[in-house]
N, C-alpha and C. Protein backbone atom coordinates (compact mmCIF):
# COMPACT_ATOMS: atom_id res chain seq x y z
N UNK A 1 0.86 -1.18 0.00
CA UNK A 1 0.00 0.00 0.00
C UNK A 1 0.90 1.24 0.00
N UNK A 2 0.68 2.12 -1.10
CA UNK A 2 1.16 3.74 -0.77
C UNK A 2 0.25 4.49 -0.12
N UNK A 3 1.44 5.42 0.48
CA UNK A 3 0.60 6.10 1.46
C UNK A 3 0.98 7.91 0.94
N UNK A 4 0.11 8.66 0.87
CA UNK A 4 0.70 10.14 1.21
C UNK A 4 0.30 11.11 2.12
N UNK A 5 0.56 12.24 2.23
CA UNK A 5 -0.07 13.18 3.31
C UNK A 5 -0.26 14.50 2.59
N UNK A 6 -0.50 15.32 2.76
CA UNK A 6 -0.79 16.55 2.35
C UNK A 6 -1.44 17.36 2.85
N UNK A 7 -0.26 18.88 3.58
CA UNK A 7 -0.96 19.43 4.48
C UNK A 7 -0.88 20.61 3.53
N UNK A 8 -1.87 21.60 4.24
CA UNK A 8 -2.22 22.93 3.31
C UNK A 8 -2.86 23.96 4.31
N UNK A 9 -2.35 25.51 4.39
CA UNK A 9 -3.03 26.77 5.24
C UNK A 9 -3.85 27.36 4.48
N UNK A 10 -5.18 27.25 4.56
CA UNK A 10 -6.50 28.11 4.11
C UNK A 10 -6.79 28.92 5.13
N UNK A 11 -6.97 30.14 4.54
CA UNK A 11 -7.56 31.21 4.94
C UNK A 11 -8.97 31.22 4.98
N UNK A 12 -9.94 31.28 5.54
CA UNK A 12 -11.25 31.36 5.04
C UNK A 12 -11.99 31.83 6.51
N UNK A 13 -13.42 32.20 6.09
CA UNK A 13 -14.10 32.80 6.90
C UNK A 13 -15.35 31.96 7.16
N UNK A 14 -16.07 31.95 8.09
CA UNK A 14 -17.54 31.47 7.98
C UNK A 14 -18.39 31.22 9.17
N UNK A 15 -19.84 31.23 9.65
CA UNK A 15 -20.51 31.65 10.38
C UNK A 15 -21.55 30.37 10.78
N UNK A 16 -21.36 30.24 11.89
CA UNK A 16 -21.88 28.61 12.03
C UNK A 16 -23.23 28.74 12.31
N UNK A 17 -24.58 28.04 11.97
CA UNK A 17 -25.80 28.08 12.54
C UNK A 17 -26.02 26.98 13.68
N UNK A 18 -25.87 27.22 14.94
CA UNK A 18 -25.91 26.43 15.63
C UNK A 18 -27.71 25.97 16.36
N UNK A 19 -28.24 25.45 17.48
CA UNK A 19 -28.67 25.12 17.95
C UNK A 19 -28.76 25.71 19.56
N UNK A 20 -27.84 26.65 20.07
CA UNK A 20 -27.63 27.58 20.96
C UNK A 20 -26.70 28.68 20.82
N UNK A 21 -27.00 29.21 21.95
CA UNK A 21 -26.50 30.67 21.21
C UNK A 21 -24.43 30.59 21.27
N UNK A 22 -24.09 31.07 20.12
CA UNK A 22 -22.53 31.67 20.65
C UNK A 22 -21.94 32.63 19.96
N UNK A 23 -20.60 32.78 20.33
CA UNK A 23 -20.03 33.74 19.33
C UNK A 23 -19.60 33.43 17.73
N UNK A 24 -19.39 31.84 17.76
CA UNK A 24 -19.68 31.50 16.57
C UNK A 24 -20.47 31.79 15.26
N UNK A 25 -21.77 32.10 15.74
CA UNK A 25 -22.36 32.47 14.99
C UNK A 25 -22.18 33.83 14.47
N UNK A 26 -21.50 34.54 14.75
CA UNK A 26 -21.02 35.75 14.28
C UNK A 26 -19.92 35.21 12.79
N UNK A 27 -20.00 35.53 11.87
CA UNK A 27 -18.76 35.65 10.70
C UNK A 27 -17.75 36.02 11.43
N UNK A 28 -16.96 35.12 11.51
CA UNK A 28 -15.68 35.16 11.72
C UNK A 28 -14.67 34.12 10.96
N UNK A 29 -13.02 34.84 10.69
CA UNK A 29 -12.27 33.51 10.34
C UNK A 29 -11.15 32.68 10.64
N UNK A 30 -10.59 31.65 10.06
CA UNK A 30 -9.20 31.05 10.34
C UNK A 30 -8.54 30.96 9.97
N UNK A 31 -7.11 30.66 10.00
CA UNK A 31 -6.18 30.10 9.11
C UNK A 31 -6.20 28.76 9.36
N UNK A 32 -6.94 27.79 8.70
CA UNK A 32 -7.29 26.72 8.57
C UNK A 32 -6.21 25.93 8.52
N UNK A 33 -5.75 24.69 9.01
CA UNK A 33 -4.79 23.53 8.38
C UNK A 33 -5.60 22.32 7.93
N UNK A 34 -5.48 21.58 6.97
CA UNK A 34 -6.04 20.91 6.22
C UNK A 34 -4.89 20.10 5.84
N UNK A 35 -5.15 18.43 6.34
CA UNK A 35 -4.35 17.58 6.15
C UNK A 35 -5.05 16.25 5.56
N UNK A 36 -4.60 15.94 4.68
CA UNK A 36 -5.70 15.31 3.50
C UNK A 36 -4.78 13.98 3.48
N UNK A 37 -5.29 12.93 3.66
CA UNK A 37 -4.02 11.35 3.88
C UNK A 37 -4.72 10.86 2.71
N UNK A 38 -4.27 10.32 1.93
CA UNK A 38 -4.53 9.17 0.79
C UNK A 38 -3.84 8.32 0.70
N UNK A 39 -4.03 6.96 -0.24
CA UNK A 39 -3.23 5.81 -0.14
C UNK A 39 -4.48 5.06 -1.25
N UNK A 40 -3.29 4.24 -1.57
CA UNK A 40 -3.87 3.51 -3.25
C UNK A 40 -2.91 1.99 -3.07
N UNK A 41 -3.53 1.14 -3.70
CA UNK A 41 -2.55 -0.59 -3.65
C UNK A 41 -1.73 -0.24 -4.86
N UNK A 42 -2.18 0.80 -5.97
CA UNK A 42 -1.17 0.91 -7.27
C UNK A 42 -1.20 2.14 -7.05
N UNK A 43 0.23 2.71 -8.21
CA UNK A 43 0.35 3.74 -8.13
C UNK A 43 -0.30 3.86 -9.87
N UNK A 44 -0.47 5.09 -9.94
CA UNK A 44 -1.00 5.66 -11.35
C UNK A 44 -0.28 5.63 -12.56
N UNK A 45 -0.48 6.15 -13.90
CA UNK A 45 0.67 5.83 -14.86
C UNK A 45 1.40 6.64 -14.54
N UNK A 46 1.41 7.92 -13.93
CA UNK A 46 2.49 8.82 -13.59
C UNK A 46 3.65 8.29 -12.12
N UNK A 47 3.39 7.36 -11.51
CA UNK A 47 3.60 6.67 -10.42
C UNK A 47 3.16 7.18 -8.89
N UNK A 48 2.49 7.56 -9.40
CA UNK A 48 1.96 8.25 -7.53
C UNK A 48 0.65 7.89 -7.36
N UNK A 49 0.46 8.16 -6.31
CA UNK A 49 -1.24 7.96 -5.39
C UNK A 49 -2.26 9.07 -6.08
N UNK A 50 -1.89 10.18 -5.55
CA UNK A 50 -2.30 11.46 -6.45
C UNK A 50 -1.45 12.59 -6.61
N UNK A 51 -1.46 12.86 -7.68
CA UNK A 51 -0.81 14.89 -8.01
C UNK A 51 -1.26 15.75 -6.82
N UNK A 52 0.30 15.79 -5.70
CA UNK A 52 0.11 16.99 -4.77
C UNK A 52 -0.34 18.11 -5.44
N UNK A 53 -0.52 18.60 -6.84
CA UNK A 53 -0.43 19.90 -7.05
C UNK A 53 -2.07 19.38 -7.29
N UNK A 54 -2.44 18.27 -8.01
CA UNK A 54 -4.32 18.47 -8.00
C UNK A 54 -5.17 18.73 -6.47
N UNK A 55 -4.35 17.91 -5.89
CA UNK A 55 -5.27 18.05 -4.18
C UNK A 55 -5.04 19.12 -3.98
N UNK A 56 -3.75 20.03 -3.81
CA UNK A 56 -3.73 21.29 -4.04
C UNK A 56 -5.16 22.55 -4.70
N UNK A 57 -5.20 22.06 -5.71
CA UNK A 57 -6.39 22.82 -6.48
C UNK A 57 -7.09 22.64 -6.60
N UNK A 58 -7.43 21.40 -6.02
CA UNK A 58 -9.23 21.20 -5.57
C UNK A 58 -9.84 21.67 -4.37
N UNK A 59 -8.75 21.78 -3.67
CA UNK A 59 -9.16 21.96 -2.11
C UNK A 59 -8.42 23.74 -1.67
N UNK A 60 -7.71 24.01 -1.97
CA UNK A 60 -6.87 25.03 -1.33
C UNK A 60 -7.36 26.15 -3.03
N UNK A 61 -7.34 25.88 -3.82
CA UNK A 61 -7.70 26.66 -5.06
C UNK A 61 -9.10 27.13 -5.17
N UNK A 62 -10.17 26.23 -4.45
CA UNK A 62 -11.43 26.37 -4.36
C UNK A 62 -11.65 27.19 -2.97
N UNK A 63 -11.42 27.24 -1.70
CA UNK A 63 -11.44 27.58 -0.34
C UNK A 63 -11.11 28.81 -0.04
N UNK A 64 -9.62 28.91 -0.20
CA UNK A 64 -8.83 29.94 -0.07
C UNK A 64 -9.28 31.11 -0.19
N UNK A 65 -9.43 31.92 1.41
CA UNK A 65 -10.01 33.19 1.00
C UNK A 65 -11.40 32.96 0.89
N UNK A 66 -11.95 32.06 1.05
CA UNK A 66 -13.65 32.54 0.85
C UNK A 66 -14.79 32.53 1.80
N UNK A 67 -15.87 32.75 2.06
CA UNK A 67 -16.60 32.53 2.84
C UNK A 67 -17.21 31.45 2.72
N UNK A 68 -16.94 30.03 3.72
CA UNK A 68 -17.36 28.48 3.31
C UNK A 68 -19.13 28.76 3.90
N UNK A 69 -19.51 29.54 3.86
CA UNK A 69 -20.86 29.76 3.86
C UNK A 69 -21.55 29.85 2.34
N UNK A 70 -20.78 30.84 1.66
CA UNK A 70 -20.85 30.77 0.70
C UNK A 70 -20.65 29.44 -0.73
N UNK A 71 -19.52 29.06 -0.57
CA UNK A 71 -18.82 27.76 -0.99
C UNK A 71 -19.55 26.55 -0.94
N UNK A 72 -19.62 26.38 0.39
CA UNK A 72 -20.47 24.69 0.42
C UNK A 72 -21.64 24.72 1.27
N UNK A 73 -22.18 23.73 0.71
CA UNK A 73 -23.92 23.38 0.46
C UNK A 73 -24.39 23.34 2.13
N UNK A 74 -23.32 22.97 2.96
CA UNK A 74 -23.73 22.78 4.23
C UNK A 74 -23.19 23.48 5.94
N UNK A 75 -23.76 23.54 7.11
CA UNK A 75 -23.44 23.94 7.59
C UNK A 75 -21.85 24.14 8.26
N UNK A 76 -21.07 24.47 7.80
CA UNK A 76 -19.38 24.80 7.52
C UNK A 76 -18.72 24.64 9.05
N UNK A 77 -19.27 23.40 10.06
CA UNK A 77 -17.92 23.23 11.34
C UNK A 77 -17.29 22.31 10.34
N UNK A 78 -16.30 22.37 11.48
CA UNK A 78 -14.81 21.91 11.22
C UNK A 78 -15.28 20.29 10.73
N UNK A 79 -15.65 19.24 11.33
CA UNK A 79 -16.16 18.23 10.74
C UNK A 79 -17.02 17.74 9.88
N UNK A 80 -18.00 19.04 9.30
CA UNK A 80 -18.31 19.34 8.31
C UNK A 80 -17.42 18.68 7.22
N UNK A 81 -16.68 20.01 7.46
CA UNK A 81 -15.55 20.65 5.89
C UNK A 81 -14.80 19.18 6.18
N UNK A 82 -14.55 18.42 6.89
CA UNK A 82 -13.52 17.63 7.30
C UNK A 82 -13.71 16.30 5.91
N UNK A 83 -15.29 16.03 6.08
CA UNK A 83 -15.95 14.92 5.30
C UNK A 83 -15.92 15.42 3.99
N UNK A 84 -16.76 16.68 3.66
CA UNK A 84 -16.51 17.29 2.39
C UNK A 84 -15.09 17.36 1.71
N UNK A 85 -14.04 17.44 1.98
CA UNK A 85 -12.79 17.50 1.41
C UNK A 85 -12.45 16.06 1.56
N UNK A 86 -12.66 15.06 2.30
CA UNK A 86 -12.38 13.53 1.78
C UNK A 86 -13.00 13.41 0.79
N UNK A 87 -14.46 14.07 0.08
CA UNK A 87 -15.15 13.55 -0.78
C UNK A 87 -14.64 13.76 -1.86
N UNK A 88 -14.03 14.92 -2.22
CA UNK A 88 -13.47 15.66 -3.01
C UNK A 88 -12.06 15.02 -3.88
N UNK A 89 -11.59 14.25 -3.10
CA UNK A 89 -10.24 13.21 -3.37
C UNK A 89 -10.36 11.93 -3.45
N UNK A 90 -10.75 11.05 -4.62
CA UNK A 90 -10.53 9.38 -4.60
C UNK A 90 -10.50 8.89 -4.04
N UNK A 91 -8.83 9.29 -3.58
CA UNK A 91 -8.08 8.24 -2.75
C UNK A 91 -7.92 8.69 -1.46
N UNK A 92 -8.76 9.51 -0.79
CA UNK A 92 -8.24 10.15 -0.02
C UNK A 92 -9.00 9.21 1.21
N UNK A 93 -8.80 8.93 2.57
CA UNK A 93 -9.64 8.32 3.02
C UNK A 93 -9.12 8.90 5.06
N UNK A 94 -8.80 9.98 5.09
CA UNK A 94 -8.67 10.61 6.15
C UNK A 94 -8.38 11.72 5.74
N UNK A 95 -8.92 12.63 6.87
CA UNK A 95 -8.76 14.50 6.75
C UNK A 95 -9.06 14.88 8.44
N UNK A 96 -7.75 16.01 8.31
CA UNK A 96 -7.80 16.17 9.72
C UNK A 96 -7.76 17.97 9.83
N UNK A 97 -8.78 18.55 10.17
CA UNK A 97 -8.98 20.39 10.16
C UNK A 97 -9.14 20.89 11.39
N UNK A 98 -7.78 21.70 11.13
CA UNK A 98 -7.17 22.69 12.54
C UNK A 98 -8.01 24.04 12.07
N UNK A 99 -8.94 24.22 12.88
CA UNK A 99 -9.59 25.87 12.68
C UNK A 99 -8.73 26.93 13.50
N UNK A 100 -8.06 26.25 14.32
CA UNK A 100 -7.26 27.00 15.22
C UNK A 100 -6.98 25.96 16.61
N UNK A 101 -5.66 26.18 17.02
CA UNK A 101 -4.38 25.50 17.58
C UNK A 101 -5.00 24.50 18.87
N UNK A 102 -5.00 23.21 18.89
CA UNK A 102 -5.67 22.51 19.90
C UNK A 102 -7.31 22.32 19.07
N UNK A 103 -7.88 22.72 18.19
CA UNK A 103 -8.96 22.31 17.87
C UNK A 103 -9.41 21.51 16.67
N UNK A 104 -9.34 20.19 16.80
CA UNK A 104 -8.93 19.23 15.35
C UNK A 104 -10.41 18.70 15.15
N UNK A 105 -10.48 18.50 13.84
CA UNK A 105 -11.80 17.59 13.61
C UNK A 105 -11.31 16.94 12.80
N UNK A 106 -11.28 15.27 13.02
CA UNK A 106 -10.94 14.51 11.76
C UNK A 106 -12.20 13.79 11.51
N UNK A 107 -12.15 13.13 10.38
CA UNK A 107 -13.50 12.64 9.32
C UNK A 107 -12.46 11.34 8.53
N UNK A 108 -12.50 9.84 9.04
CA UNK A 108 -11.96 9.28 8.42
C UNK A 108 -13.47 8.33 7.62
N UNK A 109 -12.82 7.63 6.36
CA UNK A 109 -13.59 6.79 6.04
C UNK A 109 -14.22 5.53 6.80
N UNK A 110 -14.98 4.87 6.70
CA UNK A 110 -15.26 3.65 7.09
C UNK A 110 -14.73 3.04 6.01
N UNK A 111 -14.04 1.52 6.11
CA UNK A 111 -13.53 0.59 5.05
C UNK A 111 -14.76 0.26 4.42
N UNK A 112 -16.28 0.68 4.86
CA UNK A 112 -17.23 0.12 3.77
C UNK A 112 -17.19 0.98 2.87
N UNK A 113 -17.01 2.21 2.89
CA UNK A 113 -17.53 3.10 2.30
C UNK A 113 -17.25 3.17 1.22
């Protein structure tokens, strides 16, 4: 099995609808870390798992800078965005999002999935 990692700093902003009250819900943003794991039994005709520079521009080319309110279809916490950006990658089958330092949400696959 190959394995890769791929970490990336997004900037982005966005305003959570919660279920009680907080400051969250105010627009506010982060400098996001976004760590995207993939792994494949073959490698591709180019020999890799995937093009760091495509996960790159699917995820950090699309995000960057924007309001994920705006961006994606759903309510934008951290484990949210966590599942949405595994979806986004094949091979990708773990994602782990730092909204800020000590606060991680990871979203791994189930092997059914």
């Amino acid at each position: 099995m190959y394995y890769i990692k791929k970490t990336m700093e997004i900037a982005g902003s966005h305003q959570l609808r919660l279920s009680y009250s907080s400051k969250c819900e105010q627009l506010h943003g982060h400098n996001w870390m976004i760590t995207i794991f993939c792994k494949a039994k073959n490698l591709n005709a180019d020999g890799m798992v995937v093009d760091f520079t495509e996960v790159k521009r699917r995820i950090h080319g699309y995000l960057d800078h924007g309001n994920f309110n705006e961006l994606l279809p759903f309510n934008p916490t951290a484990e949210n965005i966590a599942r949405w950006v595994c979806e986004q990658i094949d091979s990708c089958y773990r994602v782990e999002v730092e909204e800020s330092r000590n606060n991680v949400a990871i979203y791994e696959k189930d092997e059914e999935e």
